[in-house]
C-alpha atoms as a PDB file:
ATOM      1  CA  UNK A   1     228.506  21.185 162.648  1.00  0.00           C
ATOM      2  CA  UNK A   2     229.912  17.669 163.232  1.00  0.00           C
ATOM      3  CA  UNK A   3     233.566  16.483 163.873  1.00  0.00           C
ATOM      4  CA  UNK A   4     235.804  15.818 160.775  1.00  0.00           C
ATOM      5  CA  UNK A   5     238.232  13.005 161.078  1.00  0.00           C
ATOM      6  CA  UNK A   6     241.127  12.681 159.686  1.00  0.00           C
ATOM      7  CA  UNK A   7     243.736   9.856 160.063  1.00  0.00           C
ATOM      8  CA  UNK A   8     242.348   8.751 163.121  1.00  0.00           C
ATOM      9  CA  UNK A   9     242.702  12.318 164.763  1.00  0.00           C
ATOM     10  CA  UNK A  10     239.547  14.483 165.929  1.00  0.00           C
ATOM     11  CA  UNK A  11     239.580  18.127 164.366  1.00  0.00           C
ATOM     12  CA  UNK A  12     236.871  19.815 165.985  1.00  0.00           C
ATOM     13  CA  UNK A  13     234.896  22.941 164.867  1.00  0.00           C
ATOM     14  CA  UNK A  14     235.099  26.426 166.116  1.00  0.00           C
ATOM     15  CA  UNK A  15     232.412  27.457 168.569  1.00  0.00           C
ATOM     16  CA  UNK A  16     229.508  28.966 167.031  1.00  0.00           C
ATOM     17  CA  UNK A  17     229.669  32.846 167.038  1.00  0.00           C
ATOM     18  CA  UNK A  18     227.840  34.402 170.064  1.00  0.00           C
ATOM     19  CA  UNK A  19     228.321  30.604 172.532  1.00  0.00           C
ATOM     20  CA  UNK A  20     229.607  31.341 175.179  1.00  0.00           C
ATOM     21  CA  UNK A  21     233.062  29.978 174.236  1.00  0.00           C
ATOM     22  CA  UNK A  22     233.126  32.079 171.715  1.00  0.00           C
ATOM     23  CA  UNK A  23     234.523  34.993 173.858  1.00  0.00           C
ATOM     24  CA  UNK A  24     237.373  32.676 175.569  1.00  0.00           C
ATOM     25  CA  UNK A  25     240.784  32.268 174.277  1.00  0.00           C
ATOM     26  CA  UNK A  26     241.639  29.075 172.412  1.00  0.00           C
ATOM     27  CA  UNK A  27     244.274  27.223 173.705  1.00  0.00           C
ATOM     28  CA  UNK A  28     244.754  24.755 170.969  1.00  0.00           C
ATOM     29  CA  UNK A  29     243.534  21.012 170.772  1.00  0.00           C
ATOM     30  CA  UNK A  30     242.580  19.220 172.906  1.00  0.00           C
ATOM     31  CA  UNK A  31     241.921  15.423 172.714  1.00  0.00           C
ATOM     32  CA  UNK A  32     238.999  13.413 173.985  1.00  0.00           C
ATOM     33  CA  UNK A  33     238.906  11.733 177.101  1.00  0.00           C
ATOM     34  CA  UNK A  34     237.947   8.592 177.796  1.00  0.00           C
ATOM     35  CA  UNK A  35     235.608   7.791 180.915  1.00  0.00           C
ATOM     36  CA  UNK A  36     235.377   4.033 180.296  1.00  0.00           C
ATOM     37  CA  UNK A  37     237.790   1.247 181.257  1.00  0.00           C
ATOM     38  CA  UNK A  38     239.706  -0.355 178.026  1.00  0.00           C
ATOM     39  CA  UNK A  39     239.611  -4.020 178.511  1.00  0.00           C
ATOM     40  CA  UNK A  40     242.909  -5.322 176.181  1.00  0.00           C
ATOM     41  CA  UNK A  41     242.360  -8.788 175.636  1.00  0.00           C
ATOM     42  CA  UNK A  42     244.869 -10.959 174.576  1.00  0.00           C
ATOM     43  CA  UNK A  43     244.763 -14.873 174.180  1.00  0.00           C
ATOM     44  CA  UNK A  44     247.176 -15.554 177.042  1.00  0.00           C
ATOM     45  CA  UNK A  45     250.563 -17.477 176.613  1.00  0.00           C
ATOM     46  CA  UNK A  46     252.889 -19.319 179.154  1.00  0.00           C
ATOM     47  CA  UNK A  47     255.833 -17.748 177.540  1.00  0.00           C
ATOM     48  CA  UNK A  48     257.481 -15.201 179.633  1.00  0.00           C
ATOM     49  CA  UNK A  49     258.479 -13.401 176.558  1.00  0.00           C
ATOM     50  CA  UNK A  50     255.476 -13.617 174.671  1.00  0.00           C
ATOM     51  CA  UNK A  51     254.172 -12.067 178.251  1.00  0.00           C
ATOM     52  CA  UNK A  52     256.026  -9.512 179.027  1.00  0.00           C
ATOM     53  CA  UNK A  53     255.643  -8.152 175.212  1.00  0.00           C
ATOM     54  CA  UNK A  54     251.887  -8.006 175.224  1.00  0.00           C
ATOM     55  CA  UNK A  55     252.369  -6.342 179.008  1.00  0.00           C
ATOM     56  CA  UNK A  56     254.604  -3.667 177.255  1.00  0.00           C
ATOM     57  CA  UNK A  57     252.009  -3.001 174.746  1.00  0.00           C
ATOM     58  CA  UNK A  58     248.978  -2.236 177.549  1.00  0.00           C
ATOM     59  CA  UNK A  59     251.826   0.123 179.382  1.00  0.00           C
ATOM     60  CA  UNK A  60     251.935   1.641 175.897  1.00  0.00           C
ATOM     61  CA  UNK A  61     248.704   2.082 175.615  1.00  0.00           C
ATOM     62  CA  UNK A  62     247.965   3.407 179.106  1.00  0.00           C
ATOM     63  CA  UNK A  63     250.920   5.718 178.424  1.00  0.00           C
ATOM     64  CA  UNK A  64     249.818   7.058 175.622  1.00  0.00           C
ATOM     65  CA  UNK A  65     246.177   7.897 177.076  1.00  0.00           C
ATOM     66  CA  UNK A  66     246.964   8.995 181.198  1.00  0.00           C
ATOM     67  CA  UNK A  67     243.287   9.439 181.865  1.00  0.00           C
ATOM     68  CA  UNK A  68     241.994   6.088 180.216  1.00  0.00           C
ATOM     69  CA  UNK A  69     241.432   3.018 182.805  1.00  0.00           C
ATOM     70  CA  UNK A  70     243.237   0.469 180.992  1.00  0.00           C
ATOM     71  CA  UNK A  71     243.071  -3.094 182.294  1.00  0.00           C
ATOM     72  CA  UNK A  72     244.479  -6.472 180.728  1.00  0.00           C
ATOM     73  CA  UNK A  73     242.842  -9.372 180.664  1.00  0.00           C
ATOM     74  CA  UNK A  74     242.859 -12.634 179.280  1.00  0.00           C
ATOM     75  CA  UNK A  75     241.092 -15.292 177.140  1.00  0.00           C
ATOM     76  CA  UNK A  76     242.869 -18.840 177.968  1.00  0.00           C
ATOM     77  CA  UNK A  77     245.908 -19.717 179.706  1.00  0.00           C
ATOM     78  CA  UNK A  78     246.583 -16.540 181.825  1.00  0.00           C
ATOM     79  CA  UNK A  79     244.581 -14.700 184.679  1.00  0.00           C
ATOM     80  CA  UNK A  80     242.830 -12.656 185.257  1.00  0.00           C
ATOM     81  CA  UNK A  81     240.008 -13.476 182.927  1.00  0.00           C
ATOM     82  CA  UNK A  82     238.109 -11.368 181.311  1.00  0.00           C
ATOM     83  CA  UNK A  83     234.428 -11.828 182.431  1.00  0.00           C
ATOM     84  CA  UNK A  84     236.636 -11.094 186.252  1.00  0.00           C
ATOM     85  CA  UNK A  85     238.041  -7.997 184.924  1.00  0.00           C
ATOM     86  CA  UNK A  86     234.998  -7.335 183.680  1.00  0.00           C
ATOM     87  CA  UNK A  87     232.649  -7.384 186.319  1.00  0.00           C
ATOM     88  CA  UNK A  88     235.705  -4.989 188.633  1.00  0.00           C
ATOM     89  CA  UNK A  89     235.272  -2.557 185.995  1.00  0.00           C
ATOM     90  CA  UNK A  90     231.477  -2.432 185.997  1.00  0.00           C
ATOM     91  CA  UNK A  91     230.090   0.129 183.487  1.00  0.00           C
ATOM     92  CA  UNK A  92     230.810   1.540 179.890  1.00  0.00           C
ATOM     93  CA  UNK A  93     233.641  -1.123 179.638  1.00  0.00           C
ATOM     94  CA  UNK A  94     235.134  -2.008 175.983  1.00  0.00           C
ATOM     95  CA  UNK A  95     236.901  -4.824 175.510  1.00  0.00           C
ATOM     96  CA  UNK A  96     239.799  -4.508 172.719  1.00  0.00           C
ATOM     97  CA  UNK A  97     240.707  -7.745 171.386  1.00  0.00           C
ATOM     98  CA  UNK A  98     244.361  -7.827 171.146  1.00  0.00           C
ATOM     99  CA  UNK A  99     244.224 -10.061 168.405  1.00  0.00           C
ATOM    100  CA  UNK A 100     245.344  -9.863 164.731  1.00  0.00           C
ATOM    101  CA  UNK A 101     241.740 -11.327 163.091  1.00  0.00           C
ATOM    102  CA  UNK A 102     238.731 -12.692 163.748  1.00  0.00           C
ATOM    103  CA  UNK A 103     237.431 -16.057 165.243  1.00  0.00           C
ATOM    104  CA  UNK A 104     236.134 -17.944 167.742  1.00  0.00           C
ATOM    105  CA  UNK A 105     237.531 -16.111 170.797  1.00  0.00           C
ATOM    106  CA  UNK A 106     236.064 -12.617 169.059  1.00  0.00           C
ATOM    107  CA  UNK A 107     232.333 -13.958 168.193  1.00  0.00           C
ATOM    108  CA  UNK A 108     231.845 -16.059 171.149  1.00  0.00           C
ATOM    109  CA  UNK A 109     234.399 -15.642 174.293  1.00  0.00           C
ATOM    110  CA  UNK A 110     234.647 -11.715 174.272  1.00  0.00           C
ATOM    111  CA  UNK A 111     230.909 -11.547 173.062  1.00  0.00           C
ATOM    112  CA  UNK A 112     229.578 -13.440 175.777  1.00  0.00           C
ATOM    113  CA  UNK A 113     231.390 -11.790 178.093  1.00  0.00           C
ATOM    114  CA  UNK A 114     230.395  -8.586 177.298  1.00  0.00           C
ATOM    115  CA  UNK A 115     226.966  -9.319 177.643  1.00  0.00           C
ATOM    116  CA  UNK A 116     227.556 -10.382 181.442  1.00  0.00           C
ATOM    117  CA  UNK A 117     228.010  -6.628 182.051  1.00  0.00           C
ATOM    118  CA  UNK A 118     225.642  -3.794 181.268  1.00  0.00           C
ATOM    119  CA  UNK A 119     226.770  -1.097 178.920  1.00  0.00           C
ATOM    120  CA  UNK A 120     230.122  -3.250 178.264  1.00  0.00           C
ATOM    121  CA  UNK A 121     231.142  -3.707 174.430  1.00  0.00           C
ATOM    122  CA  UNK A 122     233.455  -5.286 171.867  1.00  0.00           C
ATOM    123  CA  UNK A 123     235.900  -3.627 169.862  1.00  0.00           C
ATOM    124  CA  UNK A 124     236.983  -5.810 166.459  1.00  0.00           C
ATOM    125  CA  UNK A 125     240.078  -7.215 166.078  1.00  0.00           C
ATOM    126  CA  UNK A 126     243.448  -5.355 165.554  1.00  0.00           C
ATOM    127  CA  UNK A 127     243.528  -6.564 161.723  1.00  0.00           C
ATOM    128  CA  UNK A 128     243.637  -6.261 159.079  1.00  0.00           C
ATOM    129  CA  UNK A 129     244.871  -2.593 158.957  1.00  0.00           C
ATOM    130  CA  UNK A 130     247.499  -1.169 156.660  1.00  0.00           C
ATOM    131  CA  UNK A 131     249.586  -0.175 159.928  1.00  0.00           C
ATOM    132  CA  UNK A 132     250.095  -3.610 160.677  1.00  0.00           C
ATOM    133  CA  UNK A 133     251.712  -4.218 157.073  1.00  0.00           C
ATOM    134  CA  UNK A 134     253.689  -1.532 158.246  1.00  0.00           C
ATOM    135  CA  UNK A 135     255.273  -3.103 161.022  1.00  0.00           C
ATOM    136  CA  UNK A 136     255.899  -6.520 159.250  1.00  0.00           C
ATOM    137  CA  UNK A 137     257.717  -4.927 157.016  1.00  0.00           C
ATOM    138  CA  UNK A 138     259.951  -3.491 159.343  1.00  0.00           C
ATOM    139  CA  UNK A 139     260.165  -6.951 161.140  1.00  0.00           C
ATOM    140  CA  UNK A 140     261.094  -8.126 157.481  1.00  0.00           C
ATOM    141  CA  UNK A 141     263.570  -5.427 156.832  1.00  0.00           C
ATOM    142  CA  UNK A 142     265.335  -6.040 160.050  1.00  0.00           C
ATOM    143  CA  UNK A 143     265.156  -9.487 158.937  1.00  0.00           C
ATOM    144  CA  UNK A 144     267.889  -8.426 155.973  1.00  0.00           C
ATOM    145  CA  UNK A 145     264.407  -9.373 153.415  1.00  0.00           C
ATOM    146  CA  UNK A 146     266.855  -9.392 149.705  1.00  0.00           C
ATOM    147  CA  UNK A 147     264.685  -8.138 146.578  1.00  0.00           C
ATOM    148  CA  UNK A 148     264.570 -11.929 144.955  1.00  0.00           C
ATOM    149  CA  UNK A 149     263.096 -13.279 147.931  1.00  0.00           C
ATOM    150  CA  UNK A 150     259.381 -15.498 148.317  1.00  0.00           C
ATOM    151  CA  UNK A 151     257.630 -14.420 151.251  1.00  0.00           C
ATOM    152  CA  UNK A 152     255.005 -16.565 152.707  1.00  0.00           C
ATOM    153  CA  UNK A 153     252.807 -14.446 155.677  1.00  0.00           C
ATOM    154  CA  UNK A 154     252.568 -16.939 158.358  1.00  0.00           C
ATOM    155  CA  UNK A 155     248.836 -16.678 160.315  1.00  0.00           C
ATOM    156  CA  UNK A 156     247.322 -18.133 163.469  1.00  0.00           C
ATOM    157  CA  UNK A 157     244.576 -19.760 161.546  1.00  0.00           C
ATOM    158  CA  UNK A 158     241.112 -19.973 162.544  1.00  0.00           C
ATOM    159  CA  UNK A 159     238.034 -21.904 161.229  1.00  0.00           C
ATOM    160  CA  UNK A 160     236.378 -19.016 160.730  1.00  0.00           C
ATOM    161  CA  UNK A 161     236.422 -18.255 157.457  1.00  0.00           C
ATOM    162  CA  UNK A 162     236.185 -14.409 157.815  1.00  0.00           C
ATOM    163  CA  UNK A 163     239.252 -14.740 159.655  1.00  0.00           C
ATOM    164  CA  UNK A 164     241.195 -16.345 157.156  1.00  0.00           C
ATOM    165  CA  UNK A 165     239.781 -13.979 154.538  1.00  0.00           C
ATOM    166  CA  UNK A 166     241.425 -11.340 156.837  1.00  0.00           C
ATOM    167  CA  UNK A 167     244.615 -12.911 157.083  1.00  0.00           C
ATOM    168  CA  UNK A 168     244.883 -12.985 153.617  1.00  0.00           C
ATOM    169  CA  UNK A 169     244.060  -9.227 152.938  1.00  0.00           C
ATOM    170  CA  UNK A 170     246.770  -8.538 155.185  1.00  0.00           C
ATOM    171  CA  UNK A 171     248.929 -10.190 152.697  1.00  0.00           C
ATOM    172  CA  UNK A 172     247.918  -8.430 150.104  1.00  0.00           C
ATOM    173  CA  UNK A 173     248.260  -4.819 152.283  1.00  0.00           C
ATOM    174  CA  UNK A 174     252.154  -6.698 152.787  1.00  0.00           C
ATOM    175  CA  UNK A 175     252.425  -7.377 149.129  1.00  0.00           C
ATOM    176  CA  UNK A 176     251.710  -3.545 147.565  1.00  0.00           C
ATOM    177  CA  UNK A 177     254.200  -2.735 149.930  1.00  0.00           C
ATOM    178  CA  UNK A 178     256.959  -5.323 149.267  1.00  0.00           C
ATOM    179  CA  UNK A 179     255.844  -5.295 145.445  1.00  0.00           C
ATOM    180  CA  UNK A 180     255.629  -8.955 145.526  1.00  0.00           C
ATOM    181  CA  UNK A 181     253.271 -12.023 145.982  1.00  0.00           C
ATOM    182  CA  UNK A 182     253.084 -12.828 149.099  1.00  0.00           C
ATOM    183  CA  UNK A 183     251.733 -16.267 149.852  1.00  0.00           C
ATOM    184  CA  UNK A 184     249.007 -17.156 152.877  1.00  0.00           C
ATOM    185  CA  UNK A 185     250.110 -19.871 155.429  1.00  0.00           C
ATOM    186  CA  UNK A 186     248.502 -20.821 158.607  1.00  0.00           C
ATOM    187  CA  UNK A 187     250.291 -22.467 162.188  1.00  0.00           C
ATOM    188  CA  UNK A 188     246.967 -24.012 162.444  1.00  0.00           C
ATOM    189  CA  UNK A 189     243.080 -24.712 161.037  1.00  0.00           C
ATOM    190  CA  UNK A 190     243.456 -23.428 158.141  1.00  0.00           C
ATOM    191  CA  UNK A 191     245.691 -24.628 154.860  1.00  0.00           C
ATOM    192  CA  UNK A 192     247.557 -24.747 153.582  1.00  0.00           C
ATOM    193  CA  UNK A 193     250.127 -24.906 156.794  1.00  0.00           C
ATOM    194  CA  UNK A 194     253.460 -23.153 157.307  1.00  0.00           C
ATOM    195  CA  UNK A 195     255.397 -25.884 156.792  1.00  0.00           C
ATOM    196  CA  UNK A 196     253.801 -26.892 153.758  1.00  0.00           C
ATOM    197  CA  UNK A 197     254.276 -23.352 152.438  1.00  0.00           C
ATOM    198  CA  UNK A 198     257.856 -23.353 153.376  1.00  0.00           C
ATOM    199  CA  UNK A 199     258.537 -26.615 151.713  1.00  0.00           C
ATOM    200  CA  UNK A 200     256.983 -25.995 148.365  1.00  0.00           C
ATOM    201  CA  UNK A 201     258.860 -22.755 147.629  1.00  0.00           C
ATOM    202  CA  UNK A 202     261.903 -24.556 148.551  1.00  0.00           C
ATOM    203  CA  UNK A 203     261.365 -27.228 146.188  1.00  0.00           C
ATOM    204  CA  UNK A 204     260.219 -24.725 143.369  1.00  0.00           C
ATOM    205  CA  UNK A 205     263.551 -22.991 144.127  1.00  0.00           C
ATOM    206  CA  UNK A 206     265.683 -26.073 143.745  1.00  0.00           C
ATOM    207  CA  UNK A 207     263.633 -27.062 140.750  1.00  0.00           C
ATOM    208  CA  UNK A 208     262.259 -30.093 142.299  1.00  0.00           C
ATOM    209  CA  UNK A 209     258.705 -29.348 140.793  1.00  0.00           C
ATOM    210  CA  UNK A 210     257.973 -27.845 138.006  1.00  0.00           C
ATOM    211  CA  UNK A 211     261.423 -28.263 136.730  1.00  0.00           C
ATOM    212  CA  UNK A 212     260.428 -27.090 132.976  1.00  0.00           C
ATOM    213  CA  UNK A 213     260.291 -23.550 134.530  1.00  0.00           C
ATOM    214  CA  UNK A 214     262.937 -21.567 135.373  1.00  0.00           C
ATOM    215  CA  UNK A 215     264.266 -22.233 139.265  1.00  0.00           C
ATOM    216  CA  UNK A 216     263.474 -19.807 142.009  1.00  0.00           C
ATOM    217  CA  UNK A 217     267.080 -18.218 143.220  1.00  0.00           C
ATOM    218  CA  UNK A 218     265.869 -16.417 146.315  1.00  0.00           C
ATOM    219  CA  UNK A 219     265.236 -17.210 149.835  1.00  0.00           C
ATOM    220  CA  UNK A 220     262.105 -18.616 151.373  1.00  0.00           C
ATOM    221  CA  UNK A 221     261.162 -15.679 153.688  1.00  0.00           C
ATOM    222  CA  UNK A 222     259.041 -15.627 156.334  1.00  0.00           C
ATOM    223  CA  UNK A 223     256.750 -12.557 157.943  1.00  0.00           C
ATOM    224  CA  UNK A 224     255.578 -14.016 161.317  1.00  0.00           C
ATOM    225  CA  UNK A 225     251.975 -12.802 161.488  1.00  0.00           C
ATOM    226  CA  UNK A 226     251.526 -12.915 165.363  1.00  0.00           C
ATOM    227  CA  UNK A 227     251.716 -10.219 167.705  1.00  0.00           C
ATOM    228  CA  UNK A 228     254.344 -11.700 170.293  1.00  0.00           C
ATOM    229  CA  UNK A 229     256.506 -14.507 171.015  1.00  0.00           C
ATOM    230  CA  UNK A 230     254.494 -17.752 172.007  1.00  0.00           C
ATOM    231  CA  UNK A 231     253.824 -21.577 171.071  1.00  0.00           C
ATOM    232  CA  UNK A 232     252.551 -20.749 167.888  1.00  0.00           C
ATOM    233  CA  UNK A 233     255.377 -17.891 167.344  1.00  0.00           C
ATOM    234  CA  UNK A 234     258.039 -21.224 168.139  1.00  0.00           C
ATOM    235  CA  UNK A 235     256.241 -23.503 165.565  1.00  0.00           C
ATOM    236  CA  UNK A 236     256.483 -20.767 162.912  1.00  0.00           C
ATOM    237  CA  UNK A 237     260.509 -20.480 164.073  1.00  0.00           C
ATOM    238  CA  UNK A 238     260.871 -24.308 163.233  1.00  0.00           C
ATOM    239  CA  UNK A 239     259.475 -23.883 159.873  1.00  0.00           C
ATOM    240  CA  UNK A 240     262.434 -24.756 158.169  1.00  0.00           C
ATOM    241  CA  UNK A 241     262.269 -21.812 156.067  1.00  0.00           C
ATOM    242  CA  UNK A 242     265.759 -20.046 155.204  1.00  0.00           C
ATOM    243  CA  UNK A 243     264.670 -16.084 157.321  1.00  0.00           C
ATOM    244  CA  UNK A 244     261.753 -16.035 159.890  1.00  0.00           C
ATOM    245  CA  UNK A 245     260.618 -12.634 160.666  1.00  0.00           C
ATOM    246  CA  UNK A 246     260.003 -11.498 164.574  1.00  0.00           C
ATOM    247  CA  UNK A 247     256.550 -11.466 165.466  1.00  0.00           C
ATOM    248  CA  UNK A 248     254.947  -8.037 165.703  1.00  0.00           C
ATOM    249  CA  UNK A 249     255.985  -7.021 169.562  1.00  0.00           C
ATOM    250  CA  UNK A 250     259.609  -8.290 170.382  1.00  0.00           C
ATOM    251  CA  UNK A 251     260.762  -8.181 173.991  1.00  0.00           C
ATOM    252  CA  UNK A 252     262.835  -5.323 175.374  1.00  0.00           C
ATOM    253  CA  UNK A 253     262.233  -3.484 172.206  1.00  0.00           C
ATOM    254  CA  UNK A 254     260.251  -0.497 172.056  1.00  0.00           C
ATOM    255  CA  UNK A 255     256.204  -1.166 171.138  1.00  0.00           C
ATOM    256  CA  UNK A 256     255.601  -0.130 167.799  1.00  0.00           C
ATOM    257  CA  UNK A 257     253.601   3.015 167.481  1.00  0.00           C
ATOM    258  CA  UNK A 258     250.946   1.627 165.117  1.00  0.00           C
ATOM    259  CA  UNK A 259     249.439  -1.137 167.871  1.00  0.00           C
ATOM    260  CA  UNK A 260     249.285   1.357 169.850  1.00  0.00           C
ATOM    261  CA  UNK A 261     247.113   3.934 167.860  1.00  0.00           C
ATOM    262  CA  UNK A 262     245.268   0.961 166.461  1.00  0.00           C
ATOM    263  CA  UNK A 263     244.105  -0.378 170.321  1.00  0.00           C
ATOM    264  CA  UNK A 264     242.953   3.310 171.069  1.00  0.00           C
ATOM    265  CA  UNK A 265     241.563   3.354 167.484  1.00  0.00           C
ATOM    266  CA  UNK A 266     239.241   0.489 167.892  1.00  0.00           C
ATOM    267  CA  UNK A 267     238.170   1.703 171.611  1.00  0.00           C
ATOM    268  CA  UNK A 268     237.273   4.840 170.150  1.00  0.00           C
ATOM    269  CA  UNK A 269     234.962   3.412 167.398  1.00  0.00           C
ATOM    270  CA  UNK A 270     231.034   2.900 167.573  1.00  0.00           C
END
C-alpha cells in the first residue's frame, strides 16, 4: 500500500500484519526526514531589510525541519552564489527557488546550475499557490483594504510569458478571496506597468475617462506581489496609488507560516 497525502502532510499505512513492526508499539507519526541539503535561492537585494527578511524566512525553514541541511544562496547581487553553495553541498542537493513565478533565473540560472552537480535538482517556484493569496490578503487587511476599494496585484514581471500567466492566476486566487476584480500590474517587462495601473483607476475614479459611467468612489489599492522589501518593493511604494500593501515577508515580523510549508513543500516534490 502506498502513502496517502493529504494537505501536504504524509499519512502513512499500518505495517502489514505478521512484518516485523507489526509486533512493536506505535508511537504515533512520525515525519520524513530529509538527507539532502535545501538550497533556498533567492534573487539577492542590497537592501538590508529586504535581507534580513528573506534570512528570517531560511531560519524559518531550518526551524521548522532540525534535521534538513538548509543553505541560502543567491542568484545576483548577493554571495554566496549558488553554483558555490552548490558544489559545498555536493550530492542530492535541491535548489528551492525563493521566488514568486517563473522566468529567466528559474529556466536558465538555477537550471544550469544544477546540472554542474550530480544528483542536484530544481524545485519550481513558490507561486502561484492559494497560500500565497492567503498572505496578501492579510498584508491587505493590515493595510485597512475598505469593501469599495480597486485592487491592482503588483508583479515583478518577467518576459516569460508563463510567468506572467502565473502572476495573473495569483490574482485571480486574490480575487475569489477578496470577491473582487483584481487587476494585473507589473514593476517591470511586462504591461501594463504599476504606475500605469495606478493611474487609470484613479482617473476612472475621478471620472476623467469614461465619464458617461458612473465614477469609481473607492481607493486605488495596492497588494505588493514580492516576497520582501527591495528596489522593486520601493518602485511599487512610489506608485502613487492611495494604500500599498507590505510585501509578503516584512522585517522584524514573524515569517508567515505558508512560505514556510510551501519551501518544504516544493523540496519535498518529485
Amino acid at each position: 500500500m502506498g502513502t496517502l497525502l493529504i494537505d501536504g502532510a504524509q499519512d502513512h499505512a499500518l505495517p502489514a500484519p505478521g512484518s516485523p513492526s507489526a509486533t512493536q508499539a506505535w508511537t504515533g507519526w512520525v515525519p520524513s526526514v530529509g538527507t539532502g541539503t535545501l538550497v533556498a535561492a533567492s534573487h539577492g537585494t542590497s537592501s538590508p531589510a529586504g535581507q534580513r527578511a528573506i534570512r528570517a524566512l531560511v531560519d524559518a525553514v531550518a526551524a521548522a525541519r532540525p534535521a534538513l541541511r538548509v543553505e541560502e544562496a543567491f542568484v545576483d547581487v548577493q554571495t554566496p552564489g549558488v553554483p558555490q553553495v552548490l558544489a559545498q553541498a555536493g550530492d542530492e542537493s535541491r535548489i528551492v527557488p525563493l521566488l514568486l513565478s517563473s522566468g529567466y533565473h528559474t529556466r536558465h540560472d538555477l537550471a544550469e546550475a544544477a546540472r554542474t552537480v550530480r544528483a542536484a535538482t530544481t524545485a519550481r517556484a513558490l507561486g502561484p499557490d492559494p497560500r500565497l493569496a492567503a498572505v496578501l490578503l492579510r498584508r491587505l487587511a493590515e493595510a485597512g483594504l475598505r469593501r469599495d476599494d480597486h485592487v491592482v496585484l503588483a508583479c515583478a514581471g518577467s518576459t516569460d510569458e508563463r510567468g506572467v500567466a502565473e502572476c495573473r492566476a495569483t490574482a485571480a486566487l486574490l480575487a475569489e478571496r477578496i470577491g473582487r476584480r483584481v487587476e494585473t500590474a507589473f514593476v517591470s517587462a511586462a504591461e501594463p506597468s504599476v504606475e500605469h495601473a495606478v493611474r487609470t483607476a484613479v482617473a476612472r475614479r475621478e471620472g476623467g475617462w469614461f465619464s458617461r459611467r458612473r465614477p469609481r468612489r473607492g481607493r486605488v489599492v495596492v497588494s505588493t506581489y514580492l516576497l520582501a522589501p527591495g528596489h522593486f518593493a520601493a518602485r511599487v511604494a512610489a506608485c502613487g496609488a492611495d494604500v500599498v500593501a507590505q510585501p509578503l515577508l516584512v522585517p522584524g515580523r514573524p515569517v508567515p507560516q505558508e512560505l514556510v510549508e510551501i519551501v518544504l513543500e516544493r523540496y519535498d516534490q518529485p
